[in-house]
Protein backbone atom coordinates (compact mmCIF):
# COMPACT_ATOMS: atom_id res chain seq x y z
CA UNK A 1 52.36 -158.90 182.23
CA UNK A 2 51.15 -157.15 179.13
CA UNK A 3 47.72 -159.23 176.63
CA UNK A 4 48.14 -158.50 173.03
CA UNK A 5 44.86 -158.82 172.07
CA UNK A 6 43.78 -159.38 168.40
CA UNK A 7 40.31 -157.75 166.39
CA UNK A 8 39.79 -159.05 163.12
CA UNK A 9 38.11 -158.09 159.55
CA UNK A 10 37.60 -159.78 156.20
CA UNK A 11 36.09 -157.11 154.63
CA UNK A 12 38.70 -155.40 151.98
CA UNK A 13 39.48 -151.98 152.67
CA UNK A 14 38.19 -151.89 156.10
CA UNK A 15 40.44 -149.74 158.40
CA UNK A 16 40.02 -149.73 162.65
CA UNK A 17 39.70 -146.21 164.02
CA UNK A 18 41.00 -144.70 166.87
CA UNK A 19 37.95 -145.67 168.87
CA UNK A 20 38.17 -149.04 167.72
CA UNK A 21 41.73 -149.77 169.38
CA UNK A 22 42.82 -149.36 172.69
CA UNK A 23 46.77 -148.73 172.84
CA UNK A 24 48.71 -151.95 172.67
CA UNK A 25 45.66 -153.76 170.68
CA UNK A 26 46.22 -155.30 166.87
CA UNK A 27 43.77 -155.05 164.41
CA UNK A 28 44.25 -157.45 161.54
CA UNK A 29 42.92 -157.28 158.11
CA UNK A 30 42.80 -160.86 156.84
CA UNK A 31 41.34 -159.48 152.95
CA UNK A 32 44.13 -157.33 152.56
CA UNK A 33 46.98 -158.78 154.72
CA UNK A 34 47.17 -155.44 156.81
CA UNK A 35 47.83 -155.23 160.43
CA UNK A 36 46.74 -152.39 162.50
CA UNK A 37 47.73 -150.56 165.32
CA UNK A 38 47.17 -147.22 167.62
CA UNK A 39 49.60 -144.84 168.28
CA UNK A 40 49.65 -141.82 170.45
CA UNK A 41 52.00 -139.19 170.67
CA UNK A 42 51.37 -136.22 172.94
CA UNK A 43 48.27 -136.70 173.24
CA UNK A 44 47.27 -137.13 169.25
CA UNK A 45 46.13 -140.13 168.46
CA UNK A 46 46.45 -142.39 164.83
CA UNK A 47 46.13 -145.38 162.98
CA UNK A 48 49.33 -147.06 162.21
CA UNK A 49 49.19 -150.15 159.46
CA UNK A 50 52.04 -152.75 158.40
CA UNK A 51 50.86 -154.53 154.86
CA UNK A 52 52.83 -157.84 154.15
CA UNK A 53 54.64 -158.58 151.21
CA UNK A 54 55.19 -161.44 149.02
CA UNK A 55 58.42 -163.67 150.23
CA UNK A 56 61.49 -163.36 148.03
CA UNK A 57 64.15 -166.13 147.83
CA UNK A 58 67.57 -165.77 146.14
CA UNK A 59 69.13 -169.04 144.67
CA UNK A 60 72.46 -168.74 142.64
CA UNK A 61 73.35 -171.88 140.57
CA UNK A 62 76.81 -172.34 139.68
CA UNK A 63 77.60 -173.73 136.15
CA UNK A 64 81.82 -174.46 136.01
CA UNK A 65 84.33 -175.96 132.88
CA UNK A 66 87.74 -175.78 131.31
CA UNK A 67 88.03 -173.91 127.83
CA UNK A 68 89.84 -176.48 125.14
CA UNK A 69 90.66 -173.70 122.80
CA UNK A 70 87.70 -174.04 119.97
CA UNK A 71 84.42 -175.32 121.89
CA UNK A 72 82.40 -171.76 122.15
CA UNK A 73 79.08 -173.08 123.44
CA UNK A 74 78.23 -174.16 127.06
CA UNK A 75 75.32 -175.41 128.43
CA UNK A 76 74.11 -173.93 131.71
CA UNK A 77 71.99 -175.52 134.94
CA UNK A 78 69.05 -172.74 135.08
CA UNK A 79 67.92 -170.19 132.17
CA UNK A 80 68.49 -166.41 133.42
CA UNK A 81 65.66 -164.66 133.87
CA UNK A 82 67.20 -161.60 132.21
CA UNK A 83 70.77 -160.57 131.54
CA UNK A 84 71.54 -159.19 134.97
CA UNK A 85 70.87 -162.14 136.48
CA UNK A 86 74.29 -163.95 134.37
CA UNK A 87 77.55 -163.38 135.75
CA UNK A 88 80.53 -165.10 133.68
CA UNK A 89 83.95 -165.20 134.95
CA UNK A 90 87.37 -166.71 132.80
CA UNK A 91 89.84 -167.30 135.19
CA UNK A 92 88.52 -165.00 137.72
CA UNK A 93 88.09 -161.92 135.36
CA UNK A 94 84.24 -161.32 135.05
CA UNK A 95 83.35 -160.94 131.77
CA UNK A 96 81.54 -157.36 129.95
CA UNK A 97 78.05 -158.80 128.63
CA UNK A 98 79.91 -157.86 124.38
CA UNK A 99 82.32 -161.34 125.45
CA UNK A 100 78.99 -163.71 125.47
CA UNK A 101 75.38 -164.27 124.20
CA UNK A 102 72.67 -166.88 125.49
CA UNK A 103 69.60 -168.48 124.25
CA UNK A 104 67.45 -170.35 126.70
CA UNK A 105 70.46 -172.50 128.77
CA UNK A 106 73.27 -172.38 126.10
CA UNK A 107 75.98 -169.78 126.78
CA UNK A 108 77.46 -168.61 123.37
CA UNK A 109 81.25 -166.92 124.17
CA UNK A 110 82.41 -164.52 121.17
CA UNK A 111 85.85 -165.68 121.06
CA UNK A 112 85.92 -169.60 122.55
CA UNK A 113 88.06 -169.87 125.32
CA UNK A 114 91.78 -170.55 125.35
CA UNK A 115 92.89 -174.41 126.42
CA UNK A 116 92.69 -174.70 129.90
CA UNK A 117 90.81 -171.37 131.13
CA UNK A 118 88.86 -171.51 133.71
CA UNK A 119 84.78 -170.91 133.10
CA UNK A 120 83.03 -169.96 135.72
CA UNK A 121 79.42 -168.73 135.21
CA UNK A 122 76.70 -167.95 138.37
CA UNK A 123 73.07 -167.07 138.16
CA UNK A 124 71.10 -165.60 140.12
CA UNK A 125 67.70 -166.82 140.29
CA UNK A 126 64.35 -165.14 142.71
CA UNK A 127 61.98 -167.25 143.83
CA UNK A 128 58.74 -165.80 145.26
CA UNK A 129 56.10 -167.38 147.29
CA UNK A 130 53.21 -165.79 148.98
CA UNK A 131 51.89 -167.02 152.30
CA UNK A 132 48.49 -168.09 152.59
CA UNK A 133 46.84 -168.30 156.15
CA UNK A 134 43.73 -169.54 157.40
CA UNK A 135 43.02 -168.48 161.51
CA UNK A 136 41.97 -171.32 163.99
CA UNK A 137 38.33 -171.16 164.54
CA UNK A 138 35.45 -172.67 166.18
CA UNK A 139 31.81 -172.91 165.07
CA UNK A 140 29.37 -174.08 167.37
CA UNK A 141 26.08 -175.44 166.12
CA UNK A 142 22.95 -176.05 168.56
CA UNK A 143 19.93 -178.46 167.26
CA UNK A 144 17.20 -179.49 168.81
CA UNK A 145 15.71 -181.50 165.82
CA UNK A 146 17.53 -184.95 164.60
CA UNK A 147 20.35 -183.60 162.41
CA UNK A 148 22.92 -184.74 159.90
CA UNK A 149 24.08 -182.22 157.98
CA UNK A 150 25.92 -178.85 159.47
CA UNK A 151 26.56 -176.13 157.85
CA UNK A 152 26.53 -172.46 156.96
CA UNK A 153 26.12 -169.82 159.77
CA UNK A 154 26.46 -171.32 163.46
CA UNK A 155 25.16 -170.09 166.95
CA UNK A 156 27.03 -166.72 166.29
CA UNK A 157 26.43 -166.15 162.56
CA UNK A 158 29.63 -167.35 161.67
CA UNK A 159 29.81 -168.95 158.49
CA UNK A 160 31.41 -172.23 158.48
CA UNK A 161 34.47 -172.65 156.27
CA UNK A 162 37.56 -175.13 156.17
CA UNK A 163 40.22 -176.75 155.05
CA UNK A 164 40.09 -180.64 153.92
CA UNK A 165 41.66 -182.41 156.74
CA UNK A 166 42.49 -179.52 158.66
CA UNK A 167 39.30 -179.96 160.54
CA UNK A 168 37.84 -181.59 164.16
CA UNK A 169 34.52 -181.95 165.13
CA UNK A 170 32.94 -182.58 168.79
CA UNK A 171 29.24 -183.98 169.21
CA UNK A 172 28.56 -182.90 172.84
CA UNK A 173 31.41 -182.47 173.88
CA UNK A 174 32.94 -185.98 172.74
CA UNK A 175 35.32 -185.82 169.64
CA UNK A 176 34.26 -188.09 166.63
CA UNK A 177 36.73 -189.60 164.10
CA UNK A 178 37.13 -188.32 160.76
CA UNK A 179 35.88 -190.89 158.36
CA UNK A 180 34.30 -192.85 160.19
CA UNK A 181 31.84 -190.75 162.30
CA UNK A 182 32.00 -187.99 159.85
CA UNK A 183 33.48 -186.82 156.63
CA UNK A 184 34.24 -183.05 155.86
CA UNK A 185 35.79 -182.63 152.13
CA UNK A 186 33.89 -179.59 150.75
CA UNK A 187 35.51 -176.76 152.98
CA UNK A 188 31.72 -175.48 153.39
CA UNK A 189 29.70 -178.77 155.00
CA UNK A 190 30.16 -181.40 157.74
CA UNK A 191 27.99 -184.69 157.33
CA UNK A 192 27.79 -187.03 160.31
CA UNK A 193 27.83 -190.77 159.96
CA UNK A 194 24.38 -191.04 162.23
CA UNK A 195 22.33 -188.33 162.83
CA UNK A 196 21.58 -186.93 166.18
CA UNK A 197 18.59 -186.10 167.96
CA UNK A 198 19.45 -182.96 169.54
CA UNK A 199 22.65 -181.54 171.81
CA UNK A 200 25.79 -179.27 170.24
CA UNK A 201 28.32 -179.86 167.83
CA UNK A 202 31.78 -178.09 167.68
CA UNK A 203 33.53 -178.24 164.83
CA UNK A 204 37.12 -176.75 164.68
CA UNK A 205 38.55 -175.10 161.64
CA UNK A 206 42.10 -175.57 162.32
CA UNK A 207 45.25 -173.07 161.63
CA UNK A 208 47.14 -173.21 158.34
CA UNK A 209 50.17 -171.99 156.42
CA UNK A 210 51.17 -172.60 153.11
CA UNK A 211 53.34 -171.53 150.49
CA UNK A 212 51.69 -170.84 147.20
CA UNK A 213 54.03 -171.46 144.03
CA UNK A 214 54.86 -168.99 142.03
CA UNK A 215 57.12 -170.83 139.52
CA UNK A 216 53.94 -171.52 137.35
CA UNK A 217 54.35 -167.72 136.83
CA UNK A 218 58.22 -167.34 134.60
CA UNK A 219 59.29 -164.36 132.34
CA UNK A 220 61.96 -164.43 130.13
CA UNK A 221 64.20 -162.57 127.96
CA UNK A 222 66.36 -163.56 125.17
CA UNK A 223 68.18 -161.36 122.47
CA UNK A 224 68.64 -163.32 119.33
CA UNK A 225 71.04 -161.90 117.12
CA UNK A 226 70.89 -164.26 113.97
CA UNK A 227 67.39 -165.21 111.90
CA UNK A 228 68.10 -168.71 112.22
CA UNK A 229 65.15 -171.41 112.76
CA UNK A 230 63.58 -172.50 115.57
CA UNK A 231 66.14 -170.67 117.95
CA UNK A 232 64.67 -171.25 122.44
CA UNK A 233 63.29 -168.15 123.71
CA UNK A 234 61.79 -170.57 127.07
CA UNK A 235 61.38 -174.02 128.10
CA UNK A 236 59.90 -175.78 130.69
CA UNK A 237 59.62 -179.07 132.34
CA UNK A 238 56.75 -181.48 130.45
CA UNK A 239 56.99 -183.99 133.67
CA UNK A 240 55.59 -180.91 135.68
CA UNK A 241 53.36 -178.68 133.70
CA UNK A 242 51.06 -179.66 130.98
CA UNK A 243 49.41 -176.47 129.43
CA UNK A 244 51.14 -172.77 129.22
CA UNK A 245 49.54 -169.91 127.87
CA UNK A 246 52.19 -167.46 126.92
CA UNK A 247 52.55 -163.82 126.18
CA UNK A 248 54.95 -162.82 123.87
CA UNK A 249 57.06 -159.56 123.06
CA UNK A 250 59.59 -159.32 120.06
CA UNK A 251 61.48 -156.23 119.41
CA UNK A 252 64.14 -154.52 116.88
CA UNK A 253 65.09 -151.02 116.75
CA UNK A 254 61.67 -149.28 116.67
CA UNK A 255 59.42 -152.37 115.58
CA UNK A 256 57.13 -154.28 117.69
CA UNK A 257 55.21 -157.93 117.52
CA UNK A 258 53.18 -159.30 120.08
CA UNK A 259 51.29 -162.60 120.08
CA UNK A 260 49.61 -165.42 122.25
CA UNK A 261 50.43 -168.87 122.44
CA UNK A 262 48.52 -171.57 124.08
CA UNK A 263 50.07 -174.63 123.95
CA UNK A 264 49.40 -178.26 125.28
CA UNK A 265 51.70 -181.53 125.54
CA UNK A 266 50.92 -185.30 125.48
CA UNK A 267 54.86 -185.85 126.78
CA UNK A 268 55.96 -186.44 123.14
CA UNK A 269 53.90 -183.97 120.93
CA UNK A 270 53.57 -180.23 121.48
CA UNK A 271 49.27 -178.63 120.35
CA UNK A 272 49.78 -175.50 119.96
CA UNK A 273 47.88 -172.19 119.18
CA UNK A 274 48.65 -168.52 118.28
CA UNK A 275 46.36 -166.01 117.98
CA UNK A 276 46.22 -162.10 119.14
CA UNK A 277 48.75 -161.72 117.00
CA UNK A 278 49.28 -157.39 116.55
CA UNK A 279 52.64 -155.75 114.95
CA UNK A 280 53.56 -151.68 114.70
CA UNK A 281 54.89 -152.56 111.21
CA UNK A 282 55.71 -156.18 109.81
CA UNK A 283 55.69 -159.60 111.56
CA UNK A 284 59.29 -159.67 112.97
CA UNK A 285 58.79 -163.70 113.68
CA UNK A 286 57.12 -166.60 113.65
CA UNK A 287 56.50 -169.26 116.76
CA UNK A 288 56.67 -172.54 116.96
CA UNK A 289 57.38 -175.33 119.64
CA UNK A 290 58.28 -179.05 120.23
CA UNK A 291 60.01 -181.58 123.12
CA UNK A 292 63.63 -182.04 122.95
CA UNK A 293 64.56 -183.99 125.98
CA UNK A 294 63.16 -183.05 129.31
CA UNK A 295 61.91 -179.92 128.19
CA UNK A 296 58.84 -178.15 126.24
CA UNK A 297 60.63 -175.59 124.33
CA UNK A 298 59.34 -172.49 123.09
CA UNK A 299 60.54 -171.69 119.60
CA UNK A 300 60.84 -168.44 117.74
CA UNK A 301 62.59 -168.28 114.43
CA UNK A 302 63.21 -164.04 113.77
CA UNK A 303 62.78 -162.23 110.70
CA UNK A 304 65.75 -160.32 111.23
CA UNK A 305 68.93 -160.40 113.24
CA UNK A 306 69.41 -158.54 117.05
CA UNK A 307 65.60 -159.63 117.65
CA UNK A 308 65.09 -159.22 121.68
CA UNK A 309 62.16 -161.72 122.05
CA UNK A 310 60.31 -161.35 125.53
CA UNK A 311 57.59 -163.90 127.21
CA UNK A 312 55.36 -164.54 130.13
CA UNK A 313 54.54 -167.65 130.79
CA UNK A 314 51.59 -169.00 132.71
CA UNK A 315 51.57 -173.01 133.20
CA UNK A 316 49.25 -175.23 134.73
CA UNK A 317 50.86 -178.94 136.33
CA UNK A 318 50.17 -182.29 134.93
């Protein structure tokens, strides 16, 4: 039966050579999430690396209605990203992107749809999440004085490091009890409850996966084609974020704005800021925001009609 066996490196750019590997050995690179491996092919031998990438999840949300013959607007579940993402279908027939226009979550048709048509309108929505690992490890501290306090490199220059309750620590061999005998909540330091006079303790830096959110992280686009006020180019939940900082683009024909926005709610009143404000000839907008509902809104009125008004937004949770 065949061992994989596993080297290891933290330092970023590090690659194993040939001589470093025997064939059938994995090197891993835990800096840049690269893993390693020899190959040899008549004779010639080479480095062979797989680098991860982040995970990409594909939701569609499904927004449905009957047409009544005058009602033009709709209001739809999620806000496309971009206008790829929209697909709109009238009785089965999808619908050319000329037939519709949306700002934010409302779904403008050109002509409203005839009593009793079926609406039918999908988007797709990506949701990425990176994986963040941590490898199971053991650190190994001998004293001979009366200590308390562990931390830093142990017996074999390793430098301790951990997660907050993700750890386990052994005092000659016996395993104490987290909070009582000792409490570990800095990721760099273990404190014991009662020092001890001399021996070994073990302490155990265990395995972890998580999923890091990547939601915080939305771009949007929205193509405005009147000048009237206050018109959504994003929202976002107040009940889960608190600040943004947004980046944003507006464009018509050959013109150009660009501006930042940090903003701040109290879960009735939007604080907001705008500075780094640059433009390749006149302002084509101004910015503004409030709370309508569930939702911090992000508000551009244009200065002229078929503005295409683009934003990255960054948000930190309540």
């Amino acid at each position: 039966m065949s061992t994989i066996k596993l080297k290891r490196s933290a330092v970023a750019g590090k690659i194993p050579t040939t001589s470093n590997l025997e064939l059938g050995e994995i090197a891993l690179n835990t800096h840049d999430g690269k893993l390693y491996i020899k190959k040899d092919v008549s004779g010639t031998e080479s480095i062979v690396s797989f680098l991860g990438f982040p995970i990409t999840e594909s939701n569609v949300y499904l927004d449905t209605g009957t047409g009544d013959g005058t009602t033009a607007t709709f209001t739809m579940s999620y806000v496309p990203v971009a206008e790829q993402n929209i697909f709109v279908y009238l009785n089965g027939v999808l619908q050319h992107t000329s037939e519709y226009s949306y700002s934010s979550n409302i779904l403008t048709f050109s002509t409203a749809p005839a009593n009793g048509d079926d609406i039918e309108v999908r988007i797709l929505a990506q949701e990425v999440a990176s994986v963040t690992l941590r490898d199971y490890k053991s650190f190994v501290y001998t004293f001979t004085t009366s200590t308390d306090t562990f931390t830093g490199a142990d017996d074999n220059g390793a430098i301790l490091a951990y997660d907050a309750n993700k750890v386990e620590v052994f005092a000659n061999g016996i395993r104490l009890v987290d909070g009582s005998d000792f409490t570990a909540t800095n990721g760099t330091s273990v404190v014991l409850a009662d020092a001890l006079a001399s021996g070994h303790v073990e302490i155990v830096s265990l395995a972890r996966a998580a999923f890091v959110d990547y939601e915080a992280l939305s771009p949007s686009s929205v193509a405005f084609t009147t000048t009237t006020a206050d018109q959504v180019a994003d929202s976002f939940p107040f009940a889960t974020y608190r600040t943004a900082k947004y980046l944003v683009q507006m464009s018509t024909a050959s013109a150009y704005h660009s501006s930042e926005v940090l903003l701040i709610h109290d879960g009735t009143t939007v604080y907001m800021t705008e500075f780094a404000t640059i433009f390749s000839g006149l302002s084509l907008g101004t910015i503004n925001a409030d709370i309508t509902g569930p939702n911090v809104r992000l508000l551009v009125t244009p200065a002229n009609a078929n503005t295409t008004v683009k934003t990255q937004r960054l948000t930190v949770t309540v």
